[in-house]
N, C-alpha and C. Protein backbone atom coordinates (compact mmCIF):
# COMPACT_ATOMS: atom_id res chain seq x y z
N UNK A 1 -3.86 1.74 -30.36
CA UNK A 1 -2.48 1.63 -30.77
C UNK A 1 -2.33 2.06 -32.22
N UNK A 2 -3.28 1.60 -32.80
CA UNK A 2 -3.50 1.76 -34.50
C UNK A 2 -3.61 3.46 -34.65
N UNK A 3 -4.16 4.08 -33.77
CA UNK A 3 -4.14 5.92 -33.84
C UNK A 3 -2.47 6.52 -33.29
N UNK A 4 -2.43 5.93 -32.63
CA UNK A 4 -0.93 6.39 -31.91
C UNK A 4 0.36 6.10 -33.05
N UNK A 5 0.12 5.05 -33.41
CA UNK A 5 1.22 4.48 -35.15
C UNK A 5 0.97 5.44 -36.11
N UNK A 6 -0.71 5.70 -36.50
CA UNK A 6 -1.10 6.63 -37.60
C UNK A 6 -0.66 8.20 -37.31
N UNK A 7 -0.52 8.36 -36.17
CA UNK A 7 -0.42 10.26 -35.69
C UNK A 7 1.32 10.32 -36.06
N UNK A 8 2.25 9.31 -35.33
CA UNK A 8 3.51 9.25 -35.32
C UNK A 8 4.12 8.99 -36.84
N UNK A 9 3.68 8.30 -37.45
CA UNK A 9 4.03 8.08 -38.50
C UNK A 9 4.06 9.71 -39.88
N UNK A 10 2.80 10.37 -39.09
CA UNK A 10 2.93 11.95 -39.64
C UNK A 10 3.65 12.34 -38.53
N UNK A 11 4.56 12.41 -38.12
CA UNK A 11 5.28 13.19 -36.99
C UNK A 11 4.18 14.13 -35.95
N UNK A 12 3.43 13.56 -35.81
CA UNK A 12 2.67 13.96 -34.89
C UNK A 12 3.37 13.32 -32.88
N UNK A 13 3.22 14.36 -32.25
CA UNK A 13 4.16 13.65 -30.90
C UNK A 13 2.75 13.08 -30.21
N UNK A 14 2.63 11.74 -30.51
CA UNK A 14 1.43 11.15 -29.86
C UNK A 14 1.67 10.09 -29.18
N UNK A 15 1.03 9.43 -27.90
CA UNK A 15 1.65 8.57 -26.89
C UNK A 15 0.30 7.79 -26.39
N UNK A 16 0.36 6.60 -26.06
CA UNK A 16 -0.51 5.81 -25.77
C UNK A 16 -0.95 5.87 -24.03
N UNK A 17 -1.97 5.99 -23.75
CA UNK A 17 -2.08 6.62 -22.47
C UNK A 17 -2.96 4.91 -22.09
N UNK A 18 -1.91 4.23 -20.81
CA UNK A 18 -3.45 3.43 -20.00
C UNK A 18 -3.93 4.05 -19.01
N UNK A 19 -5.10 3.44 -18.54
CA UNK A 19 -5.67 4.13 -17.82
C UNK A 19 -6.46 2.89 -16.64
N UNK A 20 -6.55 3.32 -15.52
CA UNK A 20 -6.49 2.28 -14.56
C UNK A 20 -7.21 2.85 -13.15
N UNK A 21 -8.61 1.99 -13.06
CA UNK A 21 -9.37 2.41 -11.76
C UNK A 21 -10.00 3.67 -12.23
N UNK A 22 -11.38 3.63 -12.15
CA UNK A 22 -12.38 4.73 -12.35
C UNK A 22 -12.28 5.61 -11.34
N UNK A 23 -12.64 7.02 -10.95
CA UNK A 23 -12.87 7.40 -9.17
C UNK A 23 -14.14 7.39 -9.04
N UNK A 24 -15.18 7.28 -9.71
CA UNK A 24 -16.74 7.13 -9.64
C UNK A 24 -17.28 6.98 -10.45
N UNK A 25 -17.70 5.57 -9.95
CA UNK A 25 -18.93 5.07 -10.64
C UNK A 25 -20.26 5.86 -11.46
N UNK A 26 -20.33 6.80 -10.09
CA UNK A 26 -21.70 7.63 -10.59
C UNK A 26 -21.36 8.76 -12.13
N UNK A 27 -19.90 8.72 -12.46
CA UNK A 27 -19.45 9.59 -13.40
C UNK A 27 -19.98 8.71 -14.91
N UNK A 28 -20.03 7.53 -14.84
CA UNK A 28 -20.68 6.62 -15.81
C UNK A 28 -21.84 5.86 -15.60
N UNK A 29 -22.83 7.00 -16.07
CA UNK A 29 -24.05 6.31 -16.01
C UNK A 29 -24.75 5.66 -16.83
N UNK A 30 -24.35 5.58 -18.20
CA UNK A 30 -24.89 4.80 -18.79
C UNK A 30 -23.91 3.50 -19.32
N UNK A 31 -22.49 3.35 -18.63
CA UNK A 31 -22.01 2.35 -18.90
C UNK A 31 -22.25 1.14 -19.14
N UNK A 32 -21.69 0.10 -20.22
CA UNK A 32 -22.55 -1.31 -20.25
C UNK A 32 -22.27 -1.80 -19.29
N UNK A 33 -23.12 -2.99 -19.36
CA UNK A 33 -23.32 -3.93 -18.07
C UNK A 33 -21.97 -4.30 -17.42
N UNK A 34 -21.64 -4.64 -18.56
CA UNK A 34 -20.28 -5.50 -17.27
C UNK A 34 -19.03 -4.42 -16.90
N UNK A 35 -19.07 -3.14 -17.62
CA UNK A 35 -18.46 -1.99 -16.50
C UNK A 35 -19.27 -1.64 -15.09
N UNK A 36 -20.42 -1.58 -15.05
CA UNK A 36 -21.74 -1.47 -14.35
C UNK A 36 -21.11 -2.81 -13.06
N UNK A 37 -21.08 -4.01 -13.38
CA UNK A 37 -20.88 -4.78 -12.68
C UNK A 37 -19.52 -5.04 -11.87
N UNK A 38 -18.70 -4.54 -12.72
CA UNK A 38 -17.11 -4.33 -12.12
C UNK A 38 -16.69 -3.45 -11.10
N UNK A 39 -15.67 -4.06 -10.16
CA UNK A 39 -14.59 -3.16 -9.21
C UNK A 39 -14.63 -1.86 -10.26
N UNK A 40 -14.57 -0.63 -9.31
CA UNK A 40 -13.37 0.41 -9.95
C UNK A 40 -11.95 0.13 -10.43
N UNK A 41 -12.13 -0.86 -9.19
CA UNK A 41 -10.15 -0.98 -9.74
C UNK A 41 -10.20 -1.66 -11.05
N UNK A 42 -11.26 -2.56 -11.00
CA UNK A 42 -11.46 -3.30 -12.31
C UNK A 42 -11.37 -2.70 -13.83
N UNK A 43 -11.72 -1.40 -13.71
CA UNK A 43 -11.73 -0.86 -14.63
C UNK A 43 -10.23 -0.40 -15.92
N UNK A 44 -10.17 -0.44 -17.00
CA UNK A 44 -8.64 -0.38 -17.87
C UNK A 44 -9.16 0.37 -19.06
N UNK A 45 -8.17 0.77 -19.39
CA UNK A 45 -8.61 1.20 -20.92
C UNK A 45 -7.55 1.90 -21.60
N UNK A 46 -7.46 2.04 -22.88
CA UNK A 46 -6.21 2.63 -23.33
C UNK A 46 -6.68 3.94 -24.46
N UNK A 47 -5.89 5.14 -24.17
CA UNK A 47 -6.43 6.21 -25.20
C UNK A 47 -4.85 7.05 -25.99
N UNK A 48 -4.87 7.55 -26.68
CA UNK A 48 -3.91 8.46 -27.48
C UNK A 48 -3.90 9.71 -26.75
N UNK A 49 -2.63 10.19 -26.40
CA UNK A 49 -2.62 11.79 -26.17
C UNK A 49 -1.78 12.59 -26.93
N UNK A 50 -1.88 13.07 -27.50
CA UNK A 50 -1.14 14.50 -28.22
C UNK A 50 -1.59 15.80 -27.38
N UNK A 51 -0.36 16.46 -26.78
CA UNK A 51 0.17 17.49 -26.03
C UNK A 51 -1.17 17.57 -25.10
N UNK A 52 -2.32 18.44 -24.76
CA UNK A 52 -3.06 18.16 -23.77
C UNK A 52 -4.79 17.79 -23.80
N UNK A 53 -4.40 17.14 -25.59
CA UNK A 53 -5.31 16.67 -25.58
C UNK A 53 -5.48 14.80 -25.72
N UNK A 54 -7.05 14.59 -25.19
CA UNK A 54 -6.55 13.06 -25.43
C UNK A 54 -7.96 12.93 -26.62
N UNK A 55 -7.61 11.51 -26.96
CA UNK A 55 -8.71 10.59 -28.45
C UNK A 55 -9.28 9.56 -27.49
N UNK A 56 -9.76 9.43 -27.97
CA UNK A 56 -10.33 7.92 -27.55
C UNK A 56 -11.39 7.56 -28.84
N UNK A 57 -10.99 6.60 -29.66
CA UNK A 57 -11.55 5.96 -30.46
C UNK A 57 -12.42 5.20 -30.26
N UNK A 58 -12.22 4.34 -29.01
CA UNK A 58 -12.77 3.17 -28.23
C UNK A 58 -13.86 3.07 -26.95
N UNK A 59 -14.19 4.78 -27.44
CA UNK A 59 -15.13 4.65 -25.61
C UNK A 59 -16.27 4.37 -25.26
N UNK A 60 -16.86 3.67 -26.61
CA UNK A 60 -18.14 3.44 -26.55
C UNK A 60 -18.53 1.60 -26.16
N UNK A 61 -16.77 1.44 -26.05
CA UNK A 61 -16.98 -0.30 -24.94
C UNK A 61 -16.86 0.53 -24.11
N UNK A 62 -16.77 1.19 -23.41
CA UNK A 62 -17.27 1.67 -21.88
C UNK A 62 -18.50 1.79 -21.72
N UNK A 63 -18.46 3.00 -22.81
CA UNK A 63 -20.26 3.60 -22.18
C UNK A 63 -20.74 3.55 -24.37
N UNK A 64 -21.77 3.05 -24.50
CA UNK A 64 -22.33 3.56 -26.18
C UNK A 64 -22.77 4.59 -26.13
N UNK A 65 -23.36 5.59 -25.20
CA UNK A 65 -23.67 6.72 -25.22
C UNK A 65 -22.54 8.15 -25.74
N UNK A 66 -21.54 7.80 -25.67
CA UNK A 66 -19.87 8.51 -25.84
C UNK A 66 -19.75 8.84 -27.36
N UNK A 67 -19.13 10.17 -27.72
CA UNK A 67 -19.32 10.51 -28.94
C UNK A 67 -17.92 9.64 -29.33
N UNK A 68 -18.58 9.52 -30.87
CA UNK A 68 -16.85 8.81 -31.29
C UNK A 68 -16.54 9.82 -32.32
N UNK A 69 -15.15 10.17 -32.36
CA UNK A 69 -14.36 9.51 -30.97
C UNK A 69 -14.54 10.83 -29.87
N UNK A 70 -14.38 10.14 -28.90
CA UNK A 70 -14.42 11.36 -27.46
C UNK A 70 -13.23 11.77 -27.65
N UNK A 71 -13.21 13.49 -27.63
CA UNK A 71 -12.09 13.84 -27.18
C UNK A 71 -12.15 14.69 -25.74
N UNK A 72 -11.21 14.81 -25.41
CA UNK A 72 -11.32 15.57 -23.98
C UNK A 72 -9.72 15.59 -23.59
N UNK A 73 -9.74 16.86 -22.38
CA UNK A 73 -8.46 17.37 -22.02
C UNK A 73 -8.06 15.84 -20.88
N UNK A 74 -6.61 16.50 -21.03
CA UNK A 74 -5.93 15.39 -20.31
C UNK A 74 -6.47 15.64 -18.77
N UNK A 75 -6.75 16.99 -18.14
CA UNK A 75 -7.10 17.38 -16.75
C UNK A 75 -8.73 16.52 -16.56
N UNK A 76 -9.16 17.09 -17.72
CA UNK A 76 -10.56 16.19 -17.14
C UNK A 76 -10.50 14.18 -17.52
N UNK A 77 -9.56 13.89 -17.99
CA UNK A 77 -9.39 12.59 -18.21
C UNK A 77 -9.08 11.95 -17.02
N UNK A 78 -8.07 12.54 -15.88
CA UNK A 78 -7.62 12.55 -15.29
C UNK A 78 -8.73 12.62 -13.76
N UNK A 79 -9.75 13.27 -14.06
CA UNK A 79 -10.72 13.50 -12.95
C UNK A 79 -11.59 12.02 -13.48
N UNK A 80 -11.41 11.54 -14.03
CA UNK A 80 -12.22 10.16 -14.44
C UNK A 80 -11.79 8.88 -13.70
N UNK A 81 -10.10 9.02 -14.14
CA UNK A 81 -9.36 7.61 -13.67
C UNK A 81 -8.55 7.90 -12.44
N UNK A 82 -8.29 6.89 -11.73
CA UNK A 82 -7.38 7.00 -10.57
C UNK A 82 -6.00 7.00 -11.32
N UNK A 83 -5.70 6.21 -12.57
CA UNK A 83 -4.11 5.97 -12.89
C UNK A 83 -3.98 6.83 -14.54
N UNK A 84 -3.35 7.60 -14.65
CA UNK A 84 -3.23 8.05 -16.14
C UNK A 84 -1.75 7.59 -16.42
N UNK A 85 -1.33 7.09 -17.13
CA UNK A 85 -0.11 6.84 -17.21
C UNK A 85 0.37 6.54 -18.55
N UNK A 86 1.95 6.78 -19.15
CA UNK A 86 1.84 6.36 -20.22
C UNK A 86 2.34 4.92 -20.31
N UNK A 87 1.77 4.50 -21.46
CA UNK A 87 1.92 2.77 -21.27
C UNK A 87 3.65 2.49 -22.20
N UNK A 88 4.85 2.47 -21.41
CA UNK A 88 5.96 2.26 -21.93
C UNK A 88 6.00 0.95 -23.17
N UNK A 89 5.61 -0.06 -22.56
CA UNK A 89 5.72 -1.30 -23.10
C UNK A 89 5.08 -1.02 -24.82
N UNK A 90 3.99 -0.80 -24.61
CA UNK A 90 3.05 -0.59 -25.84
C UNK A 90 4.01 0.88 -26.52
N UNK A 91 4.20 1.61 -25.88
CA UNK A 91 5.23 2.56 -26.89
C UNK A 91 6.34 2.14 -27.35
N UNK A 92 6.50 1.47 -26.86
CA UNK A 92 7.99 0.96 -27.88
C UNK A 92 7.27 0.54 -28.90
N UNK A 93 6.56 -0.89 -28.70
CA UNK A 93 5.69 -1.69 -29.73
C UNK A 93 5.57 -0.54 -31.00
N UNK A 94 4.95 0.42 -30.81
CA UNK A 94 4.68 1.68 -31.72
C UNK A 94 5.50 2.30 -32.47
N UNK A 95 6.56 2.67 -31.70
CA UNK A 95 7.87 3.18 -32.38
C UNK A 95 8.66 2.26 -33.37
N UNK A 96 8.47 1.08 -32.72
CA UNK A 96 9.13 0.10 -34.05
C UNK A 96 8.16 -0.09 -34.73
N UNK A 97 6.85 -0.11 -34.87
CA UNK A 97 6.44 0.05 -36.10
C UNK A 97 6.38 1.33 -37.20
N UNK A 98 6.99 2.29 -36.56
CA UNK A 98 6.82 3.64 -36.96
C UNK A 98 8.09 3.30 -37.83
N UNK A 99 9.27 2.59 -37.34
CA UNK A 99 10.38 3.38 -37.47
C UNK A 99 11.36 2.30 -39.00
């Protein structure tokens, strides 16, 4: 949230992306344990997107192996999770702090 405030605040058009349900397991192999131990569906996480690219500051509570920060296209983000979506609630939150 703290990257999505910092990008917007330079007028950068940046949006908080959740993300919901892995499609395979085997795509994270060195994930920690208790991703390792969880449903797919179980799986959440939240990243920044600006136009078709995404950030992720945070991906090394998934997996520590993950460069920080990971970046990667929204298409292959998308081959990761079952749900890409943008998180409305938390964008507002953002905008009023922007604004």
């Amino acid at each position: 949230m703290e990257l999505a405030k910092f990008l917007q605040e330079r007028n950068v058009d940046a949006h908080l992306l959740h993300l919901q349900e892995i499609r395979n397991k085997e795509d994270w192999p060195n994930a920690r344990p208790q991703w390792i131990k969880a449903k797919p569906k179980d799986w959440s996480h939240y990243v920044v997107r600006v136009g078709d690219v995404v950030i992720d500051v945070t991906s090394r509570q998934l997996d520590p192996s993950n460069p920080h920060p990971n970046v990667m296209t929204l298409e292959n983000l998308e081959k990761l999770w079952k749900t890409v979506e943008t998180d409305n609630f938390l964008e507002k939150i953002v905008q009023e702090l922007v604004a």
